[in-house]
Protein backbone atom coordinates (compact mmCIF):
# COMPACT_ATOMS: atom_id res chain seq x y z
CA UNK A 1 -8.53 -32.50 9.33
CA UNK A 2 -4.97 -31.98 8.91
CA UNK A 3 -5.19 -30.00 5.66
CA UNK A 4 -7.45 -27.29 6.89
CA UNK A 5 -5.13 -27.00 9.69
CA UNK A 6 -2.57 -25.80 7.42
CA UNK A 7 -4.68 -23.74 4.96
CA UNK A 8 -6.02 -21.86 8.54
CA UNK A 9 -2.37 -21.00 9.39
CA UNK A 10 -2.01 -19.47 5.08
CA UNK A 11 -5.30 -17.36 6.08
CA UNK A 12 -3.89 -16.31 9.33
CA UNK A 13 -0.50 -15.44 7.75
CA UNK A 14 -2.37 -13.22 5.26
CA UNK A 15 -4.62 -11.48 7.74
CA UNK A 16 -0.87 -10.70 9.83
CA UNK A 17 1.26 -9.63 6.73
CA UNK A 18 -1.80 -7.35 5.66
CA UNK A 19 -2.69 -5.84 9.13
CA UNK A 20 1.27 -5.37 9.53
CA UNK A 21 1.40 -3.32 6.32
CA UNK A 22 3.99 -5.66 4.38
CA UNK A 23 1.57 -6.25 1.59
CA UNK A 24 -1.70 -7.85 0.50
CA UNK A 25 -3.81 -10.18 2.25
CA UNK A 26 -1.43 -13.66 1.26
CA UNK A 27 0.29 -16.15 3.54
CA UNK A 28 1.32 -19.54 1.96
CA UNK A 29 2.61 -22.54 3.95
CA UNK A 30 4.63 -25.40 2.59
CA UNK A 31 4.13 -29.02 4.12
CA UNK A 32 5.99 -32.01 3.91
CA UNK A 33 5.02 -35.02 5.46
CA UNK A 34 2.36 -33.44 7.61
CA UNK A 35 4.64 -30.98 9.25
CA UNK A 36 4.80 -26.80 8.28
CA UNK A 37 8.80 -26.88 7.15
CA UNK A 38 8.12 -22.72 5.57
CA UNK A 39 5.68 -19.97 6.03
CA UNK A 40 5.19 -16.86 3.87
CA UNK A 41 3.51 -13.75 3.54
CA UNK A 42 2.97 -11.23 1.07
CA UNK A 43 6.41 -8.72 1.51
CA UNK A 44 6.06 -7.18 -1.92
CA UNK A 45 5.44 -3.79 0.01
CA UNK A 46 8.17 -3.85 2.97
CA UNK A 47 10.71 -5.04 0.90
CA UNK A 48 9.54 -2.94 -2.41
CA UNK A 49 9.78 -6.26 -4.53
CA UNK A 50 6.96 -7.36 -6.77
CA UNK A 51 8.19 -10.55 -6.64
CA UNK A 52 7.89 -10.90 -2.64
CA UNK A 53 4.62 -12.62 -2.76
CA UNK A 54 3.24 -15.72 0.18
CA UNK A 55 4.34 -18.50 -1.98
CA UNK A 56 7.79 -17.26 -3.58
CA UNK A 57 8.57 -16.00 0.11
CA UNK A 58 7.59 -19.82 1.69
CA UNK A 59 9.35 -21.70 -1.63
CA UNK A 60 12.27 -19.17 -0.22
CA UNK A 61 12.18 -20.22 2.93
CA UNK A 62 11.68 -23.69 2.44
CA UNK A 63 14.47 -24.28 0.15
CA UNK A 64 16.67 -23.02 3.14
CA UNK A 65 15.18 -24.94 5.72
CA UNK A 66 15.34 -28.23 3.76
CA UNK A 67 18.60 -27.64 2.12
CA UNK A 68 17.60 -28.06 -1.38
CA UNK A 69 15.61 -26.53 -4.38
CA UNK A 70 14.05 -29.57 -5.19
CA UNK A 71 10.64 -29.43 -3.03
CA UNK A 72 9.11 -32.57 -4.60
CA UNK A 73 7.38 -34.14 -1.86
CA UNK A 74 5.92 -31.05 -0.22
CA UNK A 75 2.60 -29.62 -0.81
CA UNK A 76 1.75 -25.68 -0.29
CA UNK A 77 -1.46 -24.07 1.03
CA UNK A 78 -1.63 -21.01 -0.35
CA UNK A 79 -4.80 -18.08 1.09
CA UNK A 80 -5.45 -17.37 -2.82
CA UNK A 81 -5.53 -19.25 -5.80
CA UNK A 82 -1.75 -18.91 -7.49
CA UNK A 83 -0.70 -15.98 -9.33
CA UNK A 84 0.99 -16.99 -12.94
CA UNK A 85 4.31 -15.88 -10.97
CA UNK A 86 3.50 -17.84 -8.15
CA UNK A 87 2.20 -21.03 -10.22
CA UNK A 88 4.89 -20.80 -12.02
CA UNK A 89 7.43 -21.22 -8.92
CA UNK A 90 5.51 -23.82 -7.60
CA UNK A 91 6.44 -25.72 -11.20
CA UNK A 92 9.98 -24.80 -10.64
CA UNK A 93 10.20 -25.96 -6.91
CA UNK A 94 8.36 -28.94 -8.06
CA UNK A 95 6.25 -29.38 -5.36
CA UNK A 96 3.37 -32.12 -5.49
CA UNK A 97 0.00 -30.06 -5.21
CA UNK A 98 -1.10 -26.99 -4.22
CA UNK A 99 -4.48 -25.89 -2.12
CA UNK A 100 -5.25 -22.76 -2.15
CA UNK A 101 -9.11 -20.32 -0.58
CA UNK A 102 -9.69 -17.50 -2.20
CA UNK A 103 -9.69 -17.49 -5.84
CA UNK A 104 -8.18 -15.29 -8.44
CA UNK A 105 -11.25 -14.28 -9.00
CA UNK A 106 -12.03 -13.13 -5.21
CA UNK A 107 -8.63 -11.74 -5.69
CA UNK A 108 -9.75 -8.82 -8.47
CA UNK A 109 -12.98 -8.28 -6.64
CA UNK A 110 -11.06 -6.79 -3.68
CA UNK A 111 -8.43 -4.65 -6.58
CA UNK A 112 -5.82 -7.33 -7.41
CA UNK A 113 -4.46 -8.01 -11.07
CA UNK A 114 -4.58 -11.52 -10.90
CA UNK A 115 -7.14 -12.35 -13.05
CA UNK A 116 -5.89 -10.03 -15.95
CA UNK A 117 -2.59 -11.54 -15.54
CA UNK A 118 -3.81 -15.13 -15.83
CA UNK A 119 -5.92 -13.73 -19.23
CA UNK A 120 -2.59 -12.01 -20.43
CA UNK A 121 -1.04 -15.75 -20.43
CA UNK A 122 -3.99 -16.73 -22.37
CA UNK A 123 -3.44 -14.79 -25.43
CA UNK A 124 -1.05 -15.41 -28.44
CA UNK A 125 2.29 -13.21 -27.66
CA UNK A 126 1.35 -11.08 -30.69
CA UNK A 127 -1.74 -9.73 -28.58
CA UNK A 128 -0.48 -9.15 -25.02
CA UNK A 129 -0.56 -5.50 -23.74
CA UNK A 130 3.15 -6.05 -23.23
CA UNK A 131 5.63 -6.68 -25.97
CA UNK A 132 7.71 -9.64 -25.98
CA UNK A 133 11.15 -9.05 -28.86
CA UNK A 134 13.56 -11.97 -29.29
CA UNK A 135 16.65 -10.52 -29.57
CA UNK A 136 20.77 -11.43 -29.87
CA UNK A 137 19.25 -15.90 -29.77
CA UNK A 138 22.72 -16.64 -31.76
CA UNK A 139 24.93 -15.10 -29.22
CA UNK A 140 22.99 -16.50 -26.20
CA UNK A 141 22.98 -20.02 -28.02
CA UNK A 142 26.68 -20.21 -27.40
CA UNK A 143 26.46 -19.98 -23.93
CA UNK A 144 23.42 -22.84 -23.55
CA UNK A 145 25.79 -24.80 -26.33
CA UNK A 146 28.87 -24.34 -23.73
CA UNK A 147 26.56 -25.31 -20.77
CA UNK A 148 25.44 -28.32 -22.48
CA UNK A 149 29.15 -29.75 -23.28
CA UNK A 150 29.99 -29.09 -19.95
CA UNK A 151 30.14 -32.49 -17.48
CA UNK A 152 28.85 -32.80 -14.48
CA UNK A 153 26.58 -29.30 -14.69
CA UNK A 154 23.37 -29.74 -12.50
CA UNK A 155 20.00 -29.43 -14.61
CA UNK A 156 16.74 -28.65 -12.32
């Protein structure tokens, strides 16, 4: 099957990054129309960027390769269930599904966060571990209010 195809080429991608050093055991493919158009691995060591992880490192690469940031109509196989960052992205990039092996889960059994971040997301702001201040809204509210009255502006 076609699928597991690309999910074994997001395992082998995670077992490479890893053994390389460049970060966790990750890799993330993104599909469209039954062809690989991005890999990615998990960089967040090598390039000393939390942020570096498989998926945001194939969404990267895909938007390059297919010229756009609008992946609607591509899928991503991904070695572990999404992080909230990750998930998140995917949302963003629009893409139509994801797969994904391990879960986050799996993930916290081997000494990821993943799990605690997805339970941080769960809880009312007021009770996160981290705390979340709005600050200066009126000032920032005239630049969305210019944005909007601007013609022609792309949205995503």
């Amino acid at each position: 099957m076609l699928s597991e195809t690309f999910m074994r080429r997001a395992i082998e991608l995670s077992r490479i990054g890893s053994e390389r050093g460049d970060g966790g055991p990750f890799g993330s493919v993104i599909v469209r129309d039954g062809v690989i158009v991005a890999e990615g691995w998990n960089r967040v060591l090598v390039h000393r960027d939390p942020t570096a992880h498989a998926e945001v490192e194939a969404i990267r690469a895909a938007g390059q390769a297919l010229g756009t940031h609008d992946l609607a109509g591509c899928e991503i196989y991904a070695s572990c269930e999404p992080c909230p960052m990750c998930l998140t992205a995917v949302l963003w990039a629009r893409l139509d599904r994801v797969f994904y092996a391990n879960s986050a889960e799996d993930a916290a059994a081997v000494g990821f966060d993943d799990a605690a971040f997805h339970e941080q997301l769960r809880l009312p702001k007021h009770e996160r571990t981290i705390s979340v201040m709005r600050l200066l809204s009126e000032e920032a509210a005239v630049v969305f209010e210019e944005f909007a009255a601007r013609e022609h502006v792309q949205r995503y």
